[in-house]
C-alpha atoms as a PDB file:
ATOM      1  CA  UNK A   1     -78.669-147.729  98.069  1.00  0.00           C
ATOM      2  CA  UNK A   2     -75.166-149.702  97.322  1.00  0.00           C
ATOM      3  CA  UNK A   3     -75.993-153.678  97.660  1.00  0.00           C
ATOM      4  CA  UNK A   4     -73.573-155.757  95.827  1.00  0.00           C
ATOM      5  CA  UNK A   5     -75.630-157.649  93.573  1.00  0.00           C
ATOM      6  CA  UNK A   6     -74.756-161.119  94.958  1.00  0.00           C
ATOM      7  CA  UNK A   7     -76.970-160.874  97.423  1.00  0.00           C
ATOM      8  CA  UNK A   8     -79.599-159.988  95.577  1.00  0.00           C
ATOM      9  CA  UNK A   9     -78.784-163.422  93.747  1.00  0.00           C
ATOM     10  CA  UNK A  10     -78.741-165.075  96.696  1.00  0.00           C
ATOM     11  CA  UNK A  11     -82.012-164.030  97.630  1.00  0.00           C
ATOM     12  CA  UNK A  12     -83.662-164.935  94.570  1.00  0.00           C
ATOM     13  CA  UNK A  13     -82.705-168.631  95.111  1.00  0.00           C
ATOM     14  CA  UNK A  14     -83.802-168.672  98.276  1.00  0.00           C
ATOM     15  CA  UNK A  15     -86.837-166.885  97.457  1.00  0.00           C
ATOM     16  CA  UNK A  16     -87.563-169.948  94.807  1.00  0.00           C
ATOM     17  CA  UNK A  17     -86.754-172.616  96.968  1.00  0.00           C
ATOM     18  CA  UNK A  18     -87.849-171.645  99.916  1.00  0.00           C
ATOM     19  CA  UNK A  19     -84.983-173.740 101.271  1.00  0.00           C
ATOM     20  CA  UNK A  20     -81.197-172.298 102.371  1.00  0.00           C
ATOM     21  CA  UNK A  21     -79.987-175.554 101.793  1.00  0.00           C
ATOM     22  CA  UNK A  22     -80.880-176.026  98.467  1.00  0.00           C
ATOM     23  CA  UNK A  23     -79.967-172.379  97.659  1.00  0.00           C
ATOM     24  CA  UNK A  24     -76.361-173.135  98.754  1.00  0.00           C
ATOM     25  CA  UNK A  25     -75.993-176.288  96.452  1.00  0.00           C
ATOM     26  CA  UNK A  26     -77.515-174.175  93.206  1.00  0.00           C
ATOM     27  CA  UNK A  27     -74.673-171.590  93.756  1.00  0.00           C
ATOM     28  CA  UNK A  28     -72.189-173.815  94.989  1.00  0.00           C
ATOM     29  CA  UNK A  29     -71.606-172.171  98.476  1.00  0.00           C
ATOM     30  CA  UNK A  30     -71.821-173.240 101.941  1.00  0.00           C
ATOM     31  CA  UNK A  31     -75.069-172.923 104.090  1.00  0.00           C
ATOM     32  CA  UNK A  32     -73.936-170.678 106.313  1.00  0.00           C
ATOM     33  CA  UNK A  33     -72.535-168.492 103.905  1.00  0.00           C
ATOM     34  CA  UNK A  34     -76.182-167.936 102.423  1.00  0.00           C
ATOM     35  CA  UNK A  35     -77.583-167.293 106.417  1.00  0.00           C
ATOM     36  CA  UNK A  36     -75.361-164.542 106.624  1.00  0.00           C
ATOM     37  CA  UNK A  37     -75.920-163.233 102.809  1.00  0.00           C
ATOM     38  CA  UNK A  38     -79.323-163.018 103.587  1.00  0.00           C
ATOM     39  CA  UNK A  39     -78.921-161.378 107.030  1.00  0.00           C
ATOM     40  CA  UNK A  40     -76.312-158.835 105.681  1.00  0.00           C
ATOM     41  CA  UNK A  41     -79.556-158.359 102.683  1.00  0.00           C
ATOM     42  CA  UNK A  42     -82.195-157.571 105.677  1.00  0.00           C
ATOM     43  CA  UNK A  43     -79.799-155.597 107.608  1.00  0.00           C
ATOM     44  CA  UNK A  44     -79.321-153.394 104.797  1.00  0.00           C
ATOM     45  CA  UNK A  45     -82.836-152.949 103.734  1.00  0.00           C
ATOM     46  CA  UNK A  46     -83.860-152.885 107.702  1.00  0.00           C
ATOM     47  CA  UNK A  47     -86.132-155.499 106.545  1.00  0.00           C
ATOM     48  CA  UNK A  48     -87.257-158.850 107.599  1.00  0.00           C
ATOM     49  CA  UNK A  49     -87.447-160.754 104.117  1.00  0.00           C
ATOM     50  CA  UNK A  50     -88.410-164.501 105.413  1.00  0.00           C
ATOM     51  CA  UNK A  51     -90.108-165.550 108.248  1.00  0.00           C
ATOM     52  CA  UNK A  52     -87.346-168.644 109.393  1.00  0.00           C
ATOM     53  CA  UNK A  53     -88.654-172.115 111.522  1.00  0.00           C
ATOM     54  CA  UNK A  54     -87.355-175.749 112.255  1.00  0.00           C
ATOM     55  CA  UNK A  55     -90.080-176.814 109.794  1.00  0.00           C
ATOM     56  CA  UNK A  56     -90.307-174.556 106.917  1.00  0.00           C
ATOM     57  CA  UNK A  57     -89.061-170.839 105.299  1.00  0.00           C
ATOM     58  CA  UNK A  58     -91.353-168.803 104.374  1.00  0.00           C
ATOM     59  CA  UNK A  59     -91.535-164.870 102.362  1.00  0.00           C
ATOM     60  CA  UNK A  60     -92.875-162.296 104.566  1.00  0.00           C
ATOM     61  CA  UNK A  61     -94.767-159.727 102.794  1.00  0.00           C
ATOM     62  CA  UNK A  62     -91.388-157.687 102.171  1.00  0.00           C
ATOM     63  CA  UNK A  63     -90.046-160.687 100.867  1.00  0.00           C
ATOM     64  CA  UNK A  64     -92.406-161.124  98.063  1.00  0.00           C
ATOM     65  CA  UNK A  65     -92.815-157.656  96.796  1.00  0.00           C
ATOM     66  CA  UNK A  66     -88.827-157.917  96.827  1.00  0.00           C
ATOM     67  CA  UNK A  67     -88.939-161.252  94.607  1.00  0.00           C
ATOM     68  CA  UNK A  68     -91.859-159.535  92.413  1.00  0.00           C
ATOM     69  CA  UNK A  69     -89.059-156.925  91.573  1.00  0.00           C
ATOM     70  CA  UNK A  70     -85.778-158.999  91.700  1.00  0.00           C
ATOM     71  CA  UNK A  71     -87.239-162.034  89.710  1.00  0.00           C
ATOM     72  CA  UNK A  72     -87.203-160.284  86.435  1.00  0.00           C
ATOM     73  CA  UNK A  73     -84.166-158.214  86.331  1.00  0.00           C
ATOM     74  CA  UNK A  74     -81.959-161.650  87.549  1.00  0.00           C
ATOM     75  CA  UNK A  75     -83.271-163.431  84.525  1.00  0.00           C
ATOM     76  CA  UNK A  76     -82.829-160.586  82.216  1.00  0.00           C
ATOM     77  CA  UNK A  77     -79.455-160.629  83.406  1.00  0.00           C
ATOM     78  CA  UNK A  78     -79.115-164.496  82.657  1.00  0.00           C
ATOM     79  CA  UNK A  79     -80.643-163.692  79.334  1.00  0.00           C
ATOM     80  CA  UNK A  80     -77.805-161.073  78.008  1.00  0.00           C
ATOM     81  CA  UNK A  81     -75.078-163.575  79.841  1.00  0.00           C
ATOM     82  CA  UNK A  82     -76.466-166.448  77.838  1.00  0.00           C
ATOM     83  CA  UNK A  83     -76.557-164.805  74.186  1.00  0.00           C
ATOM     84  CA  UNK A  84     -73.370-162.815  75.270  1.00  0.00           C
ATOM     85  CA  UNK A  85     -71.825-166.106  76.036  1.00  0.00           C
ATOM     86  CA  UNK A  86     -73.300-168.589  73.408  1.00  0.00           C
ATOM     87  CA  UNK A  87     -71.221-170.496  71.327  1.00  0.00           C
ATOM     88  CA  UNK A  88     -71.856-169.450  67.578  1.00  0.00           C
ATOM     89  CA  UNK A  89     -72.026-173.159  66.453  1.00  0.00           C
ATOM     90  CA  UNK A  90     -74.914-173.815  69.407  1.00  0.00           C
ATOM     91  CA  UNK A  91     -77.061-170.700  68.452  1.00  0.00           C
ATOM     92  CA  UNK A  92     -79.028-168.920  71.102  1.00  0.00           C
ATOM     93  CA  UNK A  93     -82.199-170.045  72.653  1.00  0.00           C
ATOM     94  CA  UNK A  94     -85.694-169.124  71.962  1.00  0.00           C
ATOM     95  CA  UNK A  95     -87.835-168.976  75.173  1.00  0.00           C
ATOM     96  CA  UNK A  96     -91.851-169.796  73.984  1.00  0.00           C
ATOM     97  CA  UNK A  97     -94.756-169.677  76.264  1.00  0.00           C
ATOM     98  CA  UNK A  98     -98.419-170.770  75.051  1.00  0.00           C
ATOM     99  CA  UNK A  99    -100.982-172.948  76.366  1.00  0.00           C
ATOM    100  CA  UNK A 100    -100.761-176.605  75.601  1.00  0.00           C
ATOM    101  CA  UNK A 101    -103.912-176.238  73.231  1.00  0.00           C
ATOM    102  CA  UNK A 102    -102.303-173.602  71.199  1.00  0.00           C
ATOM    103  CA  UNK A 103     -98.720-175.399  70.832  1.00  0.00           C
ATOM    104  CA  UNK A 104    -100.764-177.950  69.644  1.00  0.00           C
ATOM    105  CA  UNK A 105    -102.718-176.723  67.519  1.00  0.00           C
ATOM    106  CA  UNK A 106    -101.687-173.413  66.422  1.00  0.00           C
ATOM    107  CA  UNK A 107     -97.884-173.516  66.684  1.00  0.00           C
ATOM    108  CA  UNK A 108     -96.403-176.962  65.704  1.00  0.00           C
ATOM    109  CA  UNK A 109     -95.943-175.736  61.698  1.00  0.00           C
ATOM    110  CA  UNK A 110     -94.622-172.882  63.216  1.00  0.00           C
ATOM    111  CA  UNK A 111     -91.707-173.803  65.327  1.00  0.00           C
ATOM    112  CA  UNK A 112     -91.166-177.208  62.227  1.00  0.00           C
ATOM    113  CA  UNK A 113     -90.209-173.747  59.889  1.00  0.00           C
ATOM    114  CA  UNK A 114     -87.996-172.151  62.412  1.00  0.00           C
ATOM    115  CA  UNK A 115     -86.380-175.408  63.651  1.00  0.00           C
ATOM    116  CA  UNK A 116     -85.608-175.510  59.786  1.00  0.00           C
ATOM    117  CA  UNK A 117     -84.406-172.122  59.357  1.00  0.00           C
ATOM    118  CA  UNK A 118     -82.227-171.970  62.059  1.00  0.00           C
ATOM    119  CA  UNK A 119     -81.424-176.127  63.637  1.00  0.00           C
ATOM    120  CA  UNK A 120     -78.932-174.662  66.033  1.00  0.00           C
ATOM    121  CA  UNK A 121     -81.099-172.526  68.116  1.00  0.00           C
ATOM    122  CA  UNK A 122     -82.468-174.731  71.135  1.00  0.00           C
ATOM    123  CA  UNK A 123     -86.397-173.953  71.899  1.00  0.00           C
ATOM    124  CA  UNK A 124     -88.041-174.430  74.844  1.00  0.00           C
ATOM    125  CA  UNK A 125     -91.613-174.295  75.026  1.00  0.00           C
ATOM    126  CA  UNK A 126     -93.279-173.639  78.709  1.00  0.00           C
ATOM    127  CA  UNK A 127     -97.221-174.757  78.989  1.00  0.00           C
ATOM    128  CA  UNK A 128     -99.554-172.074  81.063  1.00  0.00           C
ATOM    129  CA  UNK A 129    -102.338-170.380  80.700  1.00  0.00           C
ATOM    130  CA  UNK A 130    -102.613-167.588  78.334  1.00  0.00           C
ATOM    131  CA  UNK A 131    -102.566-165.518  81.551  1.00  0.00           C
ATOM    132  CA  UNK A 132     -99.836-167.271  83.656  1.00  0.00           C
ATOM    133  CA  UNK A 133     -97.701-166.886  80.326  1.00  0.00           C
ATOM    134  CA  UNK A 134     -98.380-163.440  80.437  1.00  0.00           C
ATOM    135  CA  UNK A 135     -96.605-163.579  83.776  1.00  0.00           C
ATOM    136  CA  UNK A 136     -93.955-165.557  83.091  1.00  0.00           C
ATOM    137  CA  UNK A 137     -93.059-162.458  80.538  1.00  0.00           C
ATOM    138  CA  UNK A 138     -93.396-160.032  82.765  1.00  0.00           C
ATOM    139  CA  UNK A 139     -90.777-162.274  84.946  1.00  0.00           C
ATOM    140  CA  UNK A 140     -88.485-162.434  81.413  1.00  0.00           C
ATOM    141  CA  UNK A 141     -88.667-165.886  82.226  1.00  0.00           C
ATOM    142  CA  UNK A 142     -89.774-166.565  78.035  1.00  0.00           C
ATOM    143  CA  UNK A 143     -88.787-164.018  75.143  1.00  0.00           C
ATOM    144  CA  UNK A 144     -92.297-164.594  73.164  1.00  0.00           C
ATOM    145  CA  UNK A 145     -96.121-166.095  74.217  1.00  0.00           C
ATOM    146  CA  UNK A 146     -98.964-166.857  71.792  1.00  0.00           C
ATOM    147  CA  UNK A 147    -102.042-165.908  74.114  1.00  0.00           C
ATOM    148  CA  UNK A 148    -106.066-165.723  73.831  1.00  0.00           C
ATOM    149  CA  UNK A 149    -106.943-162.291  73.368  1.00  0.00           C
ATOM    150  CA  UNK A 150    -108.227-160.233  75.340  1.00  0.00           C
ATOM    151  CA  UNK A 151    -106.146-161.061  78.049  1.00  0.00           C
ATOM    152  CA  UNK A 152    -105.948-159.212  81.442  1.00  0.00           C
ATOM    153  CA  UNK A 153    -102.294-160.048  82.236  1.00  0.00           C
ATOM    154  CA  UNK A 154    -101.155-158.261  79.043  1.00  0.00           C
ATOM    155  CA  UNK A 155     -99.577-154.811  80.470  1.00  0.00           C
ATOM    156  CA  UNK A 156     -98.333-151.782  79.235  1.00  0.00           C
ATOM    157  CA  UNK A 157     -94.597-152.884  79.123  1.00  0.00           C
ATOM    158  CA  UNK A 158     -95.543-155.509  76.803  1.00  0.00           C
ATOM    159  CA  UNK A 159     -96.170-155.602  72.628  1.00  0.00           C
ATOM    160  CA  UNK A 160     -98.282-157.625  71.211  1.00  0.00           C
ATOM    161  CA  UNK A 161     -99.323-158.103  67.587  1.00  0.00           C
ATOM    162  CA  UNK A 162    -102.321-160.470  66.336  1.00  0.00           C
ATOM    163  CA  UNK A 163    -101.936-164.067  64.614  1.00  0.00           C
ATOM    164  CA  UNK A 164    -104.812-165.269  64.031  1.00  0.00           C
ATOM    165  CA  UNK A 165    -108.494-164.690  64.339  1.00  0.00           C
ATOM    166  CA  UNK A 166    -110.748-167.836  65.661  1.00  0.00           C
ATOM    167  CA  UNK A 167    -114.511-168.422  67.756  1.00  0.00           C
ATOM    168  CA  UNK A 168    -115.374-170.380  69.945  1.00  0.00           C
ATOM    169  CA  UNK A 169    -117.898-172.499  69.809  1.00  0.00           C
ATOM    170  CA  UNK A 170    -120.233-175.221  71.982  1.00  0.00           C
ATOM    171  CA  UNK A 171    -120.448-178.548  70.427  1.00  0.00           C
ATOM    172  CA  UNK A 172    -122.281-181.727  71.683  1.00  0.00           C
ATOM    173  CA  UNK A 173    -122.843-185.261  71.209  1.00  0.00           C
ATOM    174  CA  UNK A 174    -125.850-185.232  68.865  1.00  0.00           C
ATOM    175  CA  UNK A 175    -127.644-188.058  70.435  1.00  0.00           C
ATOM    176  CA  UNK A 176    -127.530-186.907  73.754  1.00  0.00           C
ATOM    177  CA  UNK A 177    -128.736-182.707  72.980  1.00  0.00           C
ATOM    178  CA  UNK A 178    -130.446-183.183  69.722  1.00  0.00           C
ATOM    179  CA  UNK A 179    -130.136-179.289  69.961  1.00  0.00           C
ATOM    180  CA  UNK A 180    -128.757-178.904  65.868  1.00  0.00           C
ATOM    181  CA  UNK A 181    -131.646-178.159  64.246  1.00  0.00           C
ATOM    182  CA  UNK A 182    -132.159-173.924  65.600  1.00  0.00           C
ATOM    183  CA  UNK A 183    -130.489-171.690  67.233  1.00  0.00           C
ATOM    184  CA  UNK A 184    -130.872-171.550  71.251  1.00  0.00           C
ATOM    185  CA  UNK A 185    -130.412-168.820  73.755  1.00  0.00           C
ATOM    186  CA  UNK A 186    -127.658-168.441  76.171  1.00  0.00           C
ATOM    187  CA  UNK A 187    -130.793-169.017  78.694  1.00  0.00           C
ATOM    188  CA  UNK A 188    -131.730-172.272  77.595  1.00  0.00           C
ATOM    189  CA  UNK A 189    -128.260-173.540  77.689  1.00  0.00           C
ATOM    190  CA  UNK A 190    -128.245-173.263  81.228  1.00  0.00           C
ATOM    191  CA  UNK A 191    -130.559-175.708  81.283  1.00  0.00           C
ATOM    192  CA  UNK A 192    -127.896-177.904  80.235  1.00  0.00           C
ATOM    193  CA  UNK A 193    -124.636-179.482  81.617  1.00  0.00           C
ATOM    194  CA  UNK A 194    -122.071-177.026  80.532  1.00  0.00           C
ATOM    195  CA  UNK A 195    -118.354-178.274  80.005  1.00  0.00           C
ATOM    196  CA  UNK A 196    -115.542-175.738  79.658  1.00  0.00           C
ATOM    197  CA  UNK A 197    -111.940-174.396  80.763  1.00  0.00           C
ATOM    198  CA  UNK A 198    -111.045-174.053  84.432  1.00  0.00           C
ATOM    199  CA  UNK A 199    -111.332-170.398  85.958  1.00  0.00           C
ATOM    200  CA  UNK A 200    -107.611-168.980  85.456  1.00  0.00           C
ATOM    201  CA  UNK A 201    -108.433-169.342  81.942  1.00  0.00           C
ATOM    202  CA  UNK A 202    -108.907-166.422  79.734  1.00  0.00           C
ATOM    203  CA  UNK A 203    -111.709-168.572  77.734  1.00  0.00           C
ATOM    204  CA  UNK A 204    -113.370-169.038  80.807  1.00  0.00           C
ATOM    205  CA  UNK A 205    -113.318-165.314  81.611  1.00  0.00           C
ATOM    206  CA  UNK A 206    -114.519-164.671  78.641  1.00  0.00           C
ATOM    207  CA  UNK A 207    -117.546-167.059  78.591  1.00  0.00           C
ATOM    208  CA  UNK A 208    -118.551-165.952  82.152  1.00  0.00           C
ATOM    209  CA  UNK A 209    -118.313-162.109  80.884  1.00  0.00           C
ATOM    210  CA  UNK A 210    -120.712-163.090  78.266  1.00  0.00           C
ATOM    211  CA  UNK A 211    -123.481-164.491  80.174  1.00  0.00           C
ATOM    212  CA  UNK A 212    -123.066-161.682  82.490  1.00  0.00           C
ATOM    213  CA  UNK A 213    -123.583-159.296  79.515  1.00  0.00           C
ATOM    214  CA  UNK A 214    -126.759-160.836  79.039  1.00  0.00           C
ATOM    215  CA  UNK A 215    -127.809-160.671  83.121  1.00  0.00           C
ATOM    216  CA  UNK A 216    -127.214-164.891  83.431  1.00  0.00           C
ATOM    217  CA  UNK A 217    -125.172-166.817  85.827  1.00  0.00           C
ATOM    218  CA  UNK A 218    -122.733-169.212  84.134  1.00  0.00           C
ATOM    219  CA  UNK A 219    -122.645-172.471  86.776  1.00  0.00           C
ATOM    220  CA  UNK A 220    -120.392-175.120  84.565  1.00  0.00           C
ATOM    221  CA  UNK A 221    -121.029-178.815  85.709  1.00  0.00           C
ATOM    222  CA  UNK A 222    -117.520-179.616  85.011  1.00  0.00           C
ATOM    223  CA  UNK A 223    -114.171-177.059  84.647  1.00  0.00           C
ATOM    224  CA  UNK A 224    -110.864-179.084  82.769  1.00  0.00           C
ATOM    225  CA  UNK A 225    -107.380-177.706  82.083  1.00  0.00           C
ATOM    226  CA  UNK A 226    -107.645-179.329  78.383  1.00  0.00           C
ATOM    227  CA  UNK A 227    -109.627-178.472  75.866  1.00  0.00           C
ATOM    228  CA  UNK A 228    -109.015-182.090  74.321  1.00  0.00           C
ATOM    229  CA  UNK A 229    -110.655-183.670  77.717  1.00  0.00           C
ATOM    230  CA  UNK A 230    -113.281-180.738  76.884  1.00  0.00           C
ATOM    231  CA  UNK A 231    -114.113-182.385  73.336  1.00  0.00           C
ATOM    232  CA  UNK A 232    -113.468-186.123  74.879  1.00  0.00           C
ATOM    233  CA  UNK A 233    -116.316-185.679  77.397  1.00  0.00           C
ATOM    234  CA  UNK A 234    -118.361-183.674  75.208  1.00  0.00           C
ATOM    235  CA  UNK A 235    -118.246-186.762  72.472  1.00  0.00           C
ATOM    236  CA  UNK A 236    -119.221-189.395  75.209  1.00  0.00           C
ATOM    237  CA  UNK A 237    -122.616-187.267  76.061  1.00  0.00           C
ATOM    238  CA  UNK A 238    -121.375-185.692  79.176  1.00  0.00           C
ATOM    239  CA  UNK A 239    -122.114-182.456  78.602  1.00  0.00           C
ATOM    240  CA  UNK A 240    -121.848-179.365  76.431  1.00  0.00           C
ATOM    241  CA  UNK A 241    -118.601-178.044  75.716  1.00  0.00           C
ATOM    242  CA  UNK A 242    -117.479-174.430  75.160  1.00  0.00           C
ATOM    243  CA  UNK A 243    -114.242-174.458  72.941  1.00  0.00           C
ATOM    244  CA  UNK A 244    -111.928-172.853  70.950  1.00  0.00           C
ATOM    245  CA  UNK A 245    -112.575-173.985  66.514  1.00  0.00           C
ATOM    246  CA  UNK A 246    -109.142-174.063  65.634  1.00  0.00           C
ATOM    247  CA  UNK A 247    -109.013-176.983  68.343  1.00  0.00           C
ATOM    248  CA  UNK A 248    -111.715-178.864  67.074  1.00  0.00           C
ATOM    249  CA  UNK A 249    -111.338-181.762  64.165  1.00  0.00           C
ATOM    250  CA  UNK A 250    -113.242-184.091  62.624  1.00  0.00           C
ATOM    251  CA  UNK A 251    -114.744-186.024  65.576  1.00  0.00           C
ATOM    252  CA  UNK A 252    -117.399-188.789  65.102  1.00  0.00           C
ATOM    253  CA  UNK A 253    -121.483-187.916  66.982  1.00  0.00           C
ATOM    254  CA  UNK A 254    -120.432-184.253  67.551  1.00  0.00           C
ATOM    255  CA  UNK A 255    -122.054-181.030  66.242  1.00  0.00           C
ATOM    256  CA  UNK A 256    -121.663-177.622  66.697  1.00  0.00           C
ATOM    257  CA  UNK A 257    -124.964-176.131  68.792  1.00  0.00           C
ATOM    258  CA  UNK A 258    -125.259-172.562  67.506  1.00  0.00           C
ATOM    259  CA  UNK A 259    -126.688-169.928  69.871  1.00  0.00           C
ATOM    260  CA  UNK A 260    -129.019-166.993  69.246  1.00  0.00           C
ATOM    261  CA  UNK A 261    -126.879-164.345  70.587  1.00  0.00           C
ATOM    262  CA  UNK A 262    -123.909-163.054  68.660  1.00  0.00           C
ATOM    263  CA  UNK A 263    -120.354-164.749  70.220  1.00  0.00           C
ATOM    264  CA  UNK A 264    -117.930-162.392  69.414  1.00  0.00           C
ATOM    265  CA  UNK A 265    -114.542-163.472  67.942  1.00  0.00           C
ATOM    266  CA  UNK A 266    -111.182-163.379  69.523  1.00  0.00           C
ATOM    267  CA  UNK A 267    -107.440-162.898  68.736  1.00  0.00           C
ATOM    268  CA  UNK A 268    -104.616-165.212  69.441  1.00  0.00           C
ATOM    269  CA  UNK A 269    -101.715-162.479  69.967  1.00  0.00           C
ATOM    270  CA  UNK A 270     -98.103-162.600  69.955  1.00  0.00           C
ATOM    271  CA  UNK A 271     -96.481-160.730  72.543  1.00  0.00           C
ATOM    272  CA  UNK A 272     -93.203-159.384  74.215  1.00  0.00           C
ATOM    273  CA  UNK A 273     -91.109-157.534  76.166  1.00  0.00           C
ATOM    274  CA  UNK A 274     -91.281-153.936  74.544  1.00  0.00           C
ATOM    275  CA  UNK A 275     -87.940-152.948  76.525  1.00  0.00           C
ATOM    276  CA  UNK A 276     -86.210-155.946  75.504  1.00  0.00           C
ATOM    277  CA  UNK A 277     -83.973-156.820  72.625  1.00  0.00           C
ATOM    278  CA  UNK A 278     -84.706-159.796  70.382  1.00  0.00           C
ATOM    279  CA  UNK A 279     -82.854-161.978  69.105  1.00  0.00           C
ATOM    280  CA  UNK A 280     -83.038-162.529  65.470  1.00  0.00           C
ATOM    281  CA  UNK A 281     -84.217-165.854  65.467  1.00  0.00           C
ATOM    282  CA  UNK A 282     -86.866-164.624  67.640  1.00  0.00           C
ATOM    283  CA  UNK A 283     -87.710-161.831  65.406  1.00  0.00           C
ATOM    284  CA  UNK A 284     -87.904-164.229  62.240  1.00  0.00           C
ATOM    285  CA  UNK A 285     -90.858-165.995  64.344  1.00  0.00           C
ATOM    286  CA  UNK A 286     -93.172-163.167  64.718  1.00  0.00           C
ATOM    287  CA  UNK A 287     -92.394-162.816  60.906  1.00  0.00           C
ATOM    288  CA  UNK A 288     -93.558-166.192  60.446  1.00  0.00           C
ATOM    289  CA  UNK A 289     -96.549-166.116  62.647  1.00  0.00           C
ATOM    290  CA  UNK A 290     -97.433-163.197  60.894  1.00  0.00           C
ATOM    291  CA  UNK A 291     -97.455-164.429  57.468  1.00  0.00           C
ATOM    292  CA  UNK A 292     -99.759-167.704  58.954  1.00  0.00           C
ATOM    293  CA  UNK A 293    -102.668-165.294  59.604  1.00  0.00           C
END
């Protein structure tokens, strides 16, 4: 099927916005110009690609397993364009995506040696999950994540390679669960106010998975997006927190509460697109992620 690839383009901004309006002012064309783009798209495909009101635009079904296919190959597209097109002086970017606990942690020395190595390369870090990073590779909307492994969102079309092995551990306030001095079962911890990583998480996943291995039913009393609220809360006596130990420092009142049951370790991985070319810059920081293991 011949469909000039504008319209493709002007579908995808559409599809992002969710607005014609706005869609015309990214690509610097009239309104009514992207109405009939679209209707010329729909025609072709003898498909009805948004569902159109007074109020609101909205995909149809169509429409988003369209997007799910057009998404990626417009910003691979971008991607050549931009280090076909990039000034020599300026350098070409290097797309990251990791969790704001891992930038943090994990990947600060990391991105000091290749700002060092190479100061003309811009780098943008995005902040997700290690799962929704996961997808924003698959949309080639980053060139490299750092993720928790195992991780469900890692495909086939992907290649990943380990960094670093770490557990993960509960700690508590040791006034509050005086709980140091033995081991405990996963049992008797549900006993307890259990503090931990929200469900899109791959920690939480993993946590859950474990008490189901042992036939228990994980109910947290409170589920955070930061593993540094996680360790906040936990040092105030508000519960028991289940975190990462490359996150944790020195923190005043808290202890690590050991359980009797084995907690198997985990990987943080490097990945990327298997298909896709990178850039030497990005290349020299798997190398250096490597080495840091």
């Amino acid at each position: 099927m011949d469909i000039n690839y504008e319209l493709y383009k002007v579908f995808y901004h559409v599809a992002k916005s969710l607005s014609f309006s706005e869609a015309a002012e990214d690509l610097f064309i009239s309104q009514s110009a992207v109405s009939q783009s679209i209707k010329t798209l729909e025609n072709r495909l003898n498909q009805t690609l948004f569902i159109r009101s007074t109020k609101r635009v909205a995909l149809t079904k169509e429409g988003e397993l369209l997007l799910k296919h057009i998404e990626p190959a417009i910003n691979l597209i971008t991607r050549g364009e931009n280090q076909l097109c990039a000034d020599p002086k300026s350098g070409v970017q290097l797309r990251i995506g990791a969790s704001d606990t891992i930038c943090r942690y994990v990947l600060v020395p990391y991105i000091d040696m290749f700002h060092k190595k190479y100061p003309n390369i811009h780098i943008k870090v995005t902040n997700g999950t290690s799962v929704q990073c996961a997808k924003m590779l698959e949309r080639n909307e980053v060139d490299i994540i750092v993720s928790n492994s195992p991780n469900p969102a890692i495909n086939d079309t992907m290649h990943h390679i380990p960094v670093k092995e770490f557990r993960d551990i509960f700690i508590a306030n040791e006034k509050a669960f005086p709980l140091t001095d033995r081991p405990i079962t996963l049992k008797e911890l549900q006993e307890y106010p259990i503090l931990m990583l929200d469900k899109k998480s791959t920690t939480s996943i993993f946590l859950h998975n474990l008490f189901l291995e042992h036939s228990l039913d994980l109910v947290p009393e409170i589920e955070l997006s930061s593993n540094d609220l996680l360790i906040d809360l936990a040092q105030i006596g508000l519960g028991i927190a289940f975190i990462p130990d490359f996150c944790i420092q020195e923190r005043e009142g808290l202890a690590e509460i050991t359980t009797t049951e084995e907690i198997p370790s985990r990987l943080l991985i490097a990945a990327y697109n298997r298909d896709i070319p990178l850039s030497d810059g990005a290349n020299y920081f798997l190398d250096i992620l490597q080495e840091g293991k």
